[in-house]
C-alpha atoms as a PDB file:
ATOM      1  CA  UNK A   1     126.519 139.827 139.178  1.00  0.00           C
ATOM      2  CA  UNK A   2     125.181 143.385 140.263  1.00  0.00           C
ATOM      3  CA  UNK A   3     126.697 144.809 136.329  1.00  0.00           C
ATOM      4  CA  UNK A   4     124.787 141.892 134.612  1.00  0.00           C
ATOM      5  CA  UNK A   5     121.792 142.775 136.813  1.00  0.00           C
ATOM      6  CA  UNK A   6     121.851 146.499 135.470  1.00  0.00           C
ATOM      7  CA  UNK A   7     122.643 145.205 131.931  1.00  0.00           C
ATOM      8  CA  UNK A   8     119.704 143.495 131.917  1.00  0.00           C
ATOM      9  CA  UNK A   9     117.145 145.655 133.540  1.00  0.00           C
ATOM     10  CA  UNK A  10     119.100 148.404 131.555  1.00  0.00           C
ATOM     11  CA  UNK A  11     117.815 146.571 127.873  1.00  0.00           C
ATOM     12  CA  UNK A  12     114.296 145.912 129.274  1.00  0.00           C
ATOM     13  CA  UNK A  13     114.174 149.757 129.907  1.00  0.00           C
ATOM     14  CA  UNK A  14     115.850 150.363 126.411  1.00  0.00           C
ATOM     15  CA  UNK A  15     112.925 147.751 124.877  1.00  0.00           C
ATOM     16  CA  UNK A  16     110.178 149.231 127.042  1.00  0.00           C
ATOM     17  CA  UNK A  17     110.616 152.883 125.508  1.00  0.00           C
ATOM     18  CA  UNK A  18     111.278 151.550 121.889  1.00  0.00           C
ATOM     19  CA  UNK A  19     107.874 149.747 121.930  1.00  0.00           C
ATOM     20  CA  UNK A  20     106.451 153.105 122.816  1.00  0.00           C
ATOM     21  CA  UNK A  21     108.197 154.812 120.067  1.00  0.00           C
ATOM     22  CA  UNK A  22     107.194 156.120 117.007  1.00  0.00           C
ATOM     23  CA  UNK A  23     108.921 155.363 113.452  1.00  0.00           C
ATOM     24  CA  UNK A  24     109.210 158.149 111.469  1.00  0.00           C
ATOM     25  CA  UNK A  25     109.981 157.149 107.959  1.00  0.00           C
ATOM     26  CA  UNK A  26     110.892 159.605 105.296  1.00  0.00           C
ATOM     27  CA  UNK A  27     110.978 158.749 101.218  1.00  0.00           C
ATOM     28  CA  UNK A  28     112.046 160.260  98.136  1.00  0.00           C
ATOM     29  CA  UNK A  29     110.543 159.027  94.512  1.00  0.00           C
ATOM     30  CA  UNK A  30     112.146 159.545  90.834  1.00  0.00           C
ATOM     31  CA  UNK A  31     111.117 163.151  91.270  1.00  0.00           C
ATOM     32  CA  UNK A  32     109.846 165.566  93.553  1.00  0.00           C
ATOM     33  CA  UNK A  33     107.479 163.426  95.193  1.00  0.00           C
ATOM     34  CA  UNK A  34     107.811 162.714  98.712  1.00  0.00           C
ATOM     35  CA  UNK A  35     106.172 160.423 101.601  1.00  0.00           C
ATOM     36  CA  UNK A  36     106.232 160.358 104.694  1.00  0.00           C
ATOM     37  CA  UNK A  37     105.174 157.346 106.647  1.00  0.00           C
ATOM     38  CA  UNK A  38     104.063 157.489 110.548  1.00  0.00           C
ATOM     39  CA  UNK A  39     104.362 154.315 112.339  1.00  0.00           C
ATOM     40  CA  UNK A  40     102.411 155.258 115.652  1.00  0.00           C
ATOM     41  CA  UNK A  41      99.815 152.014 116.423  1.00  0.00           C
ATOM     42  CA  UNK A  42      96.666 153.372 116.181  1.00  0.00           C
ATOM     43  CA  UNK A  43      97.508 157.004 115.010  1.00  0.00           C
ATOM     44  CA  UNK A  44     100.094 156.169 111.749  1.00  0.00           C
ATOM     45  CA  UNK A  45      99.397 158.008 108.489  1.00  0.00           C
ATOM     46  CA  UNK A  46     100.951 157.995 105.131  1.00  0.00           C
ATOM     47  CA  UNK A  47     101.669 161.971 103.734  1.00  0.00           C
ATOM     48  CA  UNK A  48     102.161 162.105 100.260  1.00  0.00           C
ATOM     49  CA  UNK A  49     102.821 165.273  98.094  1.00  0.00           C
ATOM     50  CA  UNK A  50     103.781 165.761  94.679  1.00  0.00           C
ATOM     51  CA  UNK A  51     106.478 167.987  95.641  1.00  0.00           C
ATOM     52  CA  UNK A  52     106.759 171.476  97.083  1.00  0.00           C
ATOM     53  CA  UNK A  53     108.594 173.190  93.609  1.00  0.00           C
ATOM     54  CA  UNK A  54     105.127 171.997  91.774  1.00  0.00           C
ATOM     55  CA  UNK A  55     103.180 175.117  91.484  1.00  0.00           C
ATOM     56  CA  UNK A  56     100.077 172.306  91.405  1.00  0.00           C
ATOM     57  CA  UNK A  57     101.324 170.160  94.436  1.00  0.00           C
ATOM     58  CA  UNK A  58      99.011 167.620  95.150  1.00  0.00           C
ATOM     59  CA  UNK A  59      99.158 166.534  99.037  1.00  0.00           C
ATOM     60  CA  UNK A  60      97.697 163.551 100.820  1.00  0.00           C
ATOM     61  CA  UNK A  61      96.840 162.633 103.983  1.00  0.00           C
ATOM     62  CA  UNK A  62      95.483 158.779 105.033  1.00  0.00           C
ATOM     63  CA  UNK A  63      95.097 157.348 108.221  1.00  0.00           C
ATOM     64  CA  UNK A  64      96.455 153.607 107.743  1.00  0.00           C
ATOM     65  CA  UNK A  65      96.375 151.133 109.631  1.00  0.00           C
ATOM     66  CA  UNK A  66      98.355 147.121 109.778  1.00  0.00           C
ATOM     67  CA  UNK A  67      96.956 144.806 107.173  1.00  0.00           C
ATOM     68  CA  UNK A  68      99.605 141.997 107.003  1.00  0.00           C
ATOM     69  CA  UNK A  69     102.848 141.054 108.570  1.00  0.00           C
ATOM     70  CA  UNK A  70     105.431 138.782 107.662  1.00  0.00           C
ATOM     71  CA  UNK A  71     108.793 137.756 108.797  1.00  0.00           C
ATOM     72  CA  UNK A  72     110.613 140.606 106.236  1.00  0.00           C
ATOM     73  CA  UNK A  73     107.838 143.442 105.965  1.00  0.00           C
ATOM     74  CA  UNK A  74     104.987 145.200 107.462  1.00  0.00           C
ATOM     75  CA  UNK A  75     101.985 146.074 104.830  1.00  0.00           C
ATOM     76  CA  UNK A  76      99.164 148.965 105.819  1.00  0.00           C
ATOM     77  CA  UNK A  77      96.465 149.415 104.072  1.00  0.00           C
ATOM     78  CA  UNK A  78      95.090 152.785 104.149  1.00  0.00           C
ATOM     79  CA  UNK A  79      91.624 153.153 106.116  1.00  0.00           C
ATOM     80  CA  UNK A  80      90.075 153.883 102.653  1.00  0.00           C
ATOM     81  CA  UNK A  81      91.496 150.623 101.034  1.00  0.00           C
ATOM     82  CA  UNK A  82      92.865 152.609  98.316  1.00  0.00           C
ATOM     83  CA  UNK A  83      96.419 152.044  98.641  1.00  0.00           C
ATOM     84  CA  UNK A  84      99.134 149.984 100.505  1.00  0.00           C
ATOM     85  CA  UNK A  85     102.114 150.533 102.585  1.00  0.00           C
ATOM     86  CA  UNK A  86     104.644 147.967 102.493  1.00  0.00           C
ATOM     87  CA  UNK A  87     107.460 148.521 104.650  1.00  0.00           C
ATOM     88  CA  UNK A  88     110.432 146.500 105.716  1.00  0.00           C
ATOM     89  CA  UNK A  89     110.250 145.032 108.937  1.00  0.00           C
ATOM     90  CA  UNK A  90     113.547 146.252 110.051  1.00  0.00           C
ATOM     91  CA  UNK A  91     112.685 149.802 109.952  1.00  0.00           C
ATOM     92  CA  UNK A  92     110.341 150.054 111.917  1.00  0.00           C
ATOM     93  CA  UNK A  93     111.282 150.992 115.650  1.00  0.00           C
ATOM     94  CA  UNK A  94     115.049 151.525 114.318  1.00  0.00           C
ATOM     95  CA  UNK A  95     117.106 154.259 112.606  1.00  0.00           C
ATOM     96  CA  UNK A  96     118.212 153.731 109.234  1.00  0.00           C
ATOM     97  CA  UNK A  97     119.567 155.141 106.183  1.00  0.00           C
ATOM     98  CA  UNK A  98     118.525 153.401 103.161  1.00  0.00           C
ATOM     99  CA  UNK A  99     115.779 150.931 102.513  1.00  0.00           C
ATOM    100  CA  UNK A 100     112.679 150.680  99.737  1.00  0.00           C
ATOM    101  CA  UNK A 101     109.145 150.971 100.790  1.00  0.00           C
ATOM    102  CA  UNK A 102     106.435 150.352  98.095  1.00  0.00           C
ATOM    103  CA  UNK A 103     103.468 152.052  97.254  1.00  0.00           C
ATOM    104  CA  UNK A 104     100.879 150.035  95.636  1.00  0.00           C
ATOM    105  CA  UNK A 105      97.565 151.456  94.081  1.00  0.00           C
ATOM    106  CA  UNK A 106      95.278 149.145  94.260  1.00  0.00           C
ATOM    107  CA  UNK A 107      92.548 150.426  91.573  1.00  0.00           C
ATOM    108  CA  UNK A 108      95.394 150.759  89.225  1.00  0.00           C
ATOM    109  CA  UNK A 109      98.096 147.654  90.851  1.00  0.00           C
ATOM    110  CA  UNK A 110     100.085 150.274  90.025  1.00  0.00           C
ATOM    111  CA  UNK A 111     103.423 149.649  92.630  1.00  0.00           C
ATOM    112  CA  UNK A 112     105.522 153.183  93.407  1.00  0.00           C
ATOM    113  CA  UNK A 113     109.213 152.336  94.563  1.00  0.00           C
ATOM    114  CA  UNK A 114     110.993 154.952  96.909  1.00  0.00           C
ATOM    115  CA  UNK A 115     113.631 155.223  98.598  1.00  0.00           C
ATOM    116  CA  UNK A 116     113.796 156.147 102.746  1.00  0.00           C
ATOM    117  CA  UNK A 117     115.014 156.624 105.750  1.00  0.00           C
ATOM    118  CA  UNK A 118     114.210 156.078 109.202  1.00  0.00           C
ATOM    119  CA  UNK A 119     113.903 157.239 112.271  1.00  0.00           C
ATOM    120  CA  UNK A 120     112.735 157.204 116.036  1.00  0.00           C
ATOM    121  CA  UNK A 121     110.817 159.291 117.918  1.00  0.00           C
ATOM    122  CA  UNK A 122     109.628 159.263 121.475  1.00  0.00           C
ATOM    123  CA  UNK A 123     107.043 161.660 121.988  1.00  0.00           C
END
C-alpha cells in the first residue's frame, strides 16, 4: 500500500514539473538552415537562420503563440500572422529524436519540411 502510495504521488510530482517545463525543439532543413522552436506558454518563439557558414545569414526571431490543436499536432501562428508552426503533439513536453515539424508561409502557402529533435528543459 505505502509503495503504491509513493508511486503515485511520485508521477503527480513527475507530471507537476513536466507541465512547467519547457520544450526545446531543434530542426535541420535541406541545407544550412536551422530552427529552433521554444515551447514556453506565453514566452515560445520560433528562431530561424539561414545558416551560420552563409556569409549573408539571415536570422529570425518571432514570438508565437497556440493557434490550433488537434489530437496529433500543435499549430502556432506567429504574433505577426506571417507564418505557422505545426508541431507534433508528442513532442512537446517529451524528449525525442526524430520527428517533422512544418513551416508554412502563409503569403506564399509555401510549406518548409524539417527535421528535429526534442527536448526538455526546466528552468
Amino acid at each position: 500500500m505505502i509503495r503504491q502510495l509513493i508511486l503515485v504521488l511520485s508521477l503527480l510530482l513527475l507530471v507537476a514539473l513536466n507541465a512547467e517545463a519547457r520544450t526545446y525543439i531543434q530542426c535541420a532543413g535541406t541545407s544550412s538552415d536551422r530552427a529552433v522552436v521554444n515551447v514556453d506558454g506565453a514566452n515560445s518563439t520560433l528562431f530561424m537562420t539561414s545558416g551560420v557558414d552563409d556569409p549573408n545569414e539571415i536570422r529570425i526571431l518571432k514570438k508565437i503563440k497556440i493557434h490550433l490543436e488537434n489530437n496529433s499536432s500543435v499549430e502556432f501562428m506567429s504574433e505577426d500572422e506571417e507564418l505557422l508552426v505545426s508541431v507534433p503533439k508528442n513532442a512537446i513536453g517529451q524528449i525525442l529524436n526524430y520527428f517533422k515539424v512544418t513551416l508554412t508561409f502563409l503569403e506564399s502557402d509555401h510549406d518548409y519540411v524539417l527535421t528535429c529533435y526534442s527536448n526538455v528543459f526546466k528552468d
